[in-house]
N, C-alpha and C. Protein backbone atom coordinates (compact mmCIF):
# COMPACT_ATOMS: atom_id res chain seq x y z
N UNK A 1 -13.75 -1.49 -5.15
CA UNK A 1 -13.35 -1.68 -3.77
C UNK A 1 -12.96 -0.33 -3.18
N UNK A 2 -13.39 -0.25 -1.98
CA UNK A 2 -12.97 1.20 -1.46
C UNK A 2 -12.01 0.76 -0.31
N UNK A 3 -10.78 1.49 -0.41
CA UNK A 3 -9.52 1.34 0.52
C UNK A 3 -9.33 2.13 1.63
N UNK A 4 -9.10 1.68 2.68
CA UNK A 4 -8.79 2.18 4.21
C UNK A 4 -7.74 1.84 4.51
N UNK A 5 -6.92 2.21 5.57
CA UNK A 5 -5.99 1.89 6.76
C UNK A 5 -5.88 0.19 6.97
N UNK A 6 -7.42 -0.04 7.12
CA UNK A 6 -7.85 -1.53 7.39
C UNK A 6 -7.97 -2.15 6.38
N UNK A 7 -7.67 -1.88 5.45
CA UNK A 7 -7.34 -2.50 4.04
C UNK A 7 -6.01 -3.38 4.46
N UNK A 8 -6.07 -4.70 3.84
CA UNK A 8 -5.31 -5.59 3.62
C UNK A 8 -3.55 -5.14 2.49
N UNK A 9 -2.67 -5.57 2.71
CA UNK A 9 -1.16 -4.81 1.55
C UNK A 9 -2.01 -5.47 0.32
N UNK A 10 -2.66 -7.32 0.49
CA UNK A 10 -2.57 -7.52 -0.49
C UNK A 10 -3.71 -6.97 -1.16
N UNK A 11 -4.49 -6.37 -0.50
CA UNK A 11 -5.86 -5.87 -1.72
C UNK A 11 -5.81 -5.05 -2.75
N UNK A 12 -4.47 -4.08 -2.45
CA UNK A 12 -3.57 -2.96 -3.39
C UNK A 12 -3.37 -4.02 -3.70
N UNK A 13 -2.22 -4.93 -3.67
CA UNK A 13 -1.38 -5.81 -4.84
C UNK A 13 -2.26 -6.03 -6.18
N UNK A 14 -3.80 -6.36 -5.76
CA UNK A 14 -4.32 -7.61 -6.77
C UNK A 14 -4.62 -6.17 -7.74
N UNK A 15 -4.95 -5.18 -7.86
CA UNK A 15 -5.38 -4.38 -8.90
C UNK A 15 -3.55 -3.35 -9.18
N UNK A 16 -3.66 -3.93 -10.55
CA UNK A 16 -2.33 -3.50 -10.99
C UNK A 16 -2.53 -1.61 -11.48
N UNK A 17 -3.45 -1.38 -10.74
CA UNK A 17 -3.43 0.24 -11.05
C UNK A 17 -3.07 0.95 -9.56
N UNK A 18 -3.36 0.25 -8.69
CA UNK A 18 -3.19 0.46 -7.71
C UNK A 18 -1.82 0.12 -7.09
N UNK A 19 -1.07 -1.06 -7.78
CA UNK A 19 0.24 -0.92 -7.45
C UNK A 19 1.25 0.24 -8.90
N UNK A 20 0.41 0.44 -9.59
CA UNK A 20 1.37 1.74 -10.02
C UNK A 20 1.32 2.74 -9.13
N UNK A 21 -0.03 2.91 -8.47
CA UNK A 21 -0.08 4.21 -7.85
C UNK A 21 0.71 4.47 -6.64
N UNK A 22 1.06 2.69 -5.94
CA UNK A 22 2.33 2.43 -4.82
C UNK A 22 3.52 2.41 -5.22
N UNK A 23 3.88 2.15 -6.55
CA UNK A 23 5.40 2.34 -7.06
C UNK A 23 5.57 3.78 -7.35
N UNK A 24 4.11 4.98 -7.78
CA UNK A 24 4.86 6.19 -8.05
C UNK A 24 5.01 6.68 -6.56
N UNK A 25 4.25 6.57 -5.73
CA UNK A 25 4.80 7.14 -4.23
C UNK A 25 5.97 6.60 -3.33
N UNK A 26 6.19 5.39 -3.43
CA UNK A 26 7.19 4.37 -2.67
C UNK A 26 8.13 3.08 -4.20
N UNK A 27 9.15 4.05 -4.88
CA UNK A 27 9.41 3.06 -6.36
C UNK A 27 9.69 1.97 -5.87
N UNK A 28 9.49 0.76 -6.16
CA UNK A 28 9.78 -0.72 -5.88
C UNK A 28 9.52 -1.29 -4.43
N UNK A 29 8.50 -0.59 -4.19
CA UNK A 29 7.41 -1.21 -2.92
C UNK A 29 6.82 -2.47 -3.59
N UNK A 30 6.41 -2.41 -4.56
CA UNK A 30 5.89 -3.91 -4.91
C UNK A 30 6.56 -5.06 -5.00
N UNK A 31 7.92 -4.58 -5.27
CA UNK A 31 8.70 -5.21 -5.46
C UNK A 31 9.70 -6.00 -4.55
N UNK A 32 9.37 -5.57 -3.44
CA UNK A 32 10.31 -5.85 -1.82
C UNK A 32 10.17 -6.73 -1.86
N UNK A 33 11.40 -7.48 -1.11
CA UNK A 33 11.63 -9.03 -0.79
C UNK A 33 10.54 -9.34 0.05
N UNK A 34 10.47 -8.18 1.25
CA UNK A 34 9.51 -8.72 2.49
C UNK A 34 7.84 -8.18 2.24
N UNK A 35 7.73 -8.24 0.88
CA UNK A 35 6.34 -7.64 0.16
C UNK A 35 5.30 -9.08 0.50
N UNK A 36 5.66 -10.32 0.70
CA UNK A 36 5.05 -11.39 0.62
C UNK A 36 4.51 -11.54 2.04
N UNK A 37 5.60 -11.32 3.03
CA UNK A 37 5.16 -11.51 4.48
C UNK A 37 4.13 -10.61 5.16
N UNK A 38 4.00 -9.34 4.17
CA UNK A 38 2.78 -8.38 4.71
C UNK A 38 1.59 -8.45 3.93
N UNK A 39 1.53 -9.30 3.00
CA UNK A 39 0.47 -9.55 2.23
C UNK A 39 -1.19 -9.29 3.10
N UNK A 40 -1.07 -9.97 4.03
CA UNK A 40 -2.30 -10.60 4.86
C UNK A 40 -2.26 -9.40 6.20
N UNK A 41 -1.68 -8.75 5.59
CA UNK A 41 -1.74 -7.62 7.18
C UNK A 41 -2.58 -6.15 6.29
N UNK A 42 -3.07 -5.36 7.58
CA UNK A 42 -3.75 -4.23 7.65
C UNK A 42 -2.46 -3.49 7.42
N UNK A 43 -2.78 -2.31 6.74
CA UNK A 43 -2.06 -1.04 6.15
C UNK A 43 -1.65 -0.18 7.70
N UNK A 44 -2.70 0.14 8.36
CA UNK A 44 -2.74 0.64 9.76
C UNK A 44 -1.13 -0.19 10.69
N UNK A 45 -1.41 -2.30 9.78
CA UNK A 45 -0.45 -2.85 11.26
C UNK A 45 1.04 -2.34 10.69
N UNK A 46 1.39 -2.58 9.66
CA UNK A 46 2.21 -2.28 8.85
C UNK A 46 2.70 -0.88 9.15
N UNK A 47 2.29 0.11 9.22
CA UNK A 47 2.72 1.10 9.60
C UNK A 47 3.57 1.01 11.30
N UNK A 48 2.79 0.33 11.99
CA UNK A 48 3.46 0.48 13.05
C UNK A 48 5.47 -0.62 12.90
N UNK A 49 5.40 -1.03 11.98
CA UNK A 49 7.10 -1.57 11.72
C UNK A 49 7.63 -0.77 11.48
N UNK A 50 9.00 -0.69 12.10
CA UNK A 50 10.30 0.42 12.05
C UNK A 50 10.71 0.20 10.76
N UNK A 51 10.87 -0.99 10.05
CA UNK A 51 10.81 -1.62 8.55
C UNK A 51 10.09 -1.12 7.84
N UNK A 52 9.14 -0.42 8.26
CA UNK A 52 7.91 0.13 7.34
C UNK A 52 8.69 2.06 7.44
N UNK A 53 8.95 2.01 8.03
CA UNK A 53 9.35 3.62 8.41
C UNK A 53 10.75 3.75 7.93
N UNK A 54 11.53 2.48 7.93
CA UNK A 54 13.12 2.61 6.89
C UNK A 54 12.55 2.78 5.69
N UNK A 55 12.27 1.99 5.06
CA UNK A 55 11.45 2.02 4.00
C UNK A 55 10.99 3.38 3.65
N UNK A 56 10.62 4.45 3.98
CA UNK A 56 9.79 5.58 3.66
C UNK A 56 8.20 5.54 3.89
N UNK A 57 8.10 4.71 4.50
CA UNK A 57 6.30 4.29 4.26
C UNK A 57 5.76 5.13 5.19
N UNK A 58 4.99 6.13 5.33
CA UNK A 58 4.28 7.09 6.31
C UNK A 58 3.03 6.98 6.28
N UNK A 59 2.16 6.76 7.33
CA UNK A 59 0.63 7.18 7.21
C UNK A 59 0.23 8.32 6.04
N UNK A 60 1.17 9.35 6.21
CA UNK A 60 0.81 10.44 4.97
C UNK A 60 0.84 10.05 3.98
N UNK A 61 1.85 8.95 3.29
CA UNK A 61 2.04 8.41 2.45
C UNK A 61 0.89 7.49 1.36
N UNK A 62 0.70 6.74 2.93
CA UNK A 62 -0.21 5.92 2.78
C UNK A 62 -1.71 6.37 2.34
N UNK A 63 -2.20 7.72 3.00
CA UNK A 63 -3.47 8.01 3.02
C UNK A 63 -3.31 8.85 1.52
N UNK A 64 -2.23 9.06 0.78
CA UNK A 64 -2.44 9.62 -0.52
C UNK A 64 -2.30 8.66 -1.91
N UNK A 65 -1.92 6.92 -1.26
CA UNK A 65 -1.82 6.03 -2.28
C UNK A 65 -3.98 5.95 -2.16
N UNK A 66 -4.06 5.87 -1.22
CA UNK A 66 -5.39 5.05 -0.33
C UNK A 66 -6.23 6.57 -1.47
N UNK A 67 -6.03 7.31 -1.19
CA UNK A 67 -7.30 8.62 -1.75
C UNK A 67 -6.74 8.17 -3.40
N UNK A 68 -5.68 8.06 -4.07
CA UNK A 68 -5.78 7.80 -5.72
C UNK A 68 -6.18 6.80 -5.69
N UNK A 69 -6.28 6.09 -5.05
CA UNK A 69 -6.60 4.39 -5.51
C UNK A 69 -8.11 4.61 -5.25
N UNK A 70 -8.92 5.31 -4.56
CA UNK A 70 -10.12 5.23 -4.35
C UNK A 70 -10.62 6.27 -5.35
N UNK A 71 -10.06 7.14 -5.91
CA UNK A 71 -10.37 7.85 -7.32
C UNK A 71 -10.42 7.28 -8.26
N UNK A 72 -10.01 5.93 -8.71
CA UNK A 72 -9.71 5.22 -9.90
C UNK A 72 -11.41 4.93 -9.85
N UNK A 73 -11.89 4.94 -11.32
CA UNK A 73 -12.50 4.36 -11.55
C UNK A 73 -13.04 2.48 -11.57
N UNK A 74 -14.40 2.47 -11.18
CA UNK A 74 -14.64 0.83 -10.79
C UNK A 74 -14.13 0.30 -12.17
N UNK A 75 -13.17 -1.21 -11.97
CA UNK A 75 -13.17 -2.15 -13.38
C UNK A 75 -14.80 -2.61 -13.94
């Protein structure tokens, strides 16, 4: 799978290499209470929450989980 902005939170969730690669940039992002309610949302909408920006979550952030996760080799 190749990951974008327009990538879904949960499409990271389902490959557990890809949520290591969100726990080493953001520790216990997977783990958030409100991790369930963004499941079904774009990475891009998510960014625009002030919740997303308490959190530490930055587009910069984001576009360096998005480039390792697209380095991983296909399962």
């Amino acid at each position: 799978m190749i990951y974008s902005l327009d990538s879904k939170l949960g499409d990271f969730l389902q490959d557990p290499r890809v949520v290591t690669i969100l726990n080493k940039h953001l520790p216990g992002a997977s783990s958030h209470p409100m991790i369930g309610m963004a499941r079904n949302m774009a990475l891009k909408v998510i960014l625009t929450f002030p919740q997303a920006r308490q959190a530490g979550l930055t587009k910069e952030l984001v576009e360096k989980v998005i480039a390792e996760a697209n380095a991983l080799p296909s399962k």
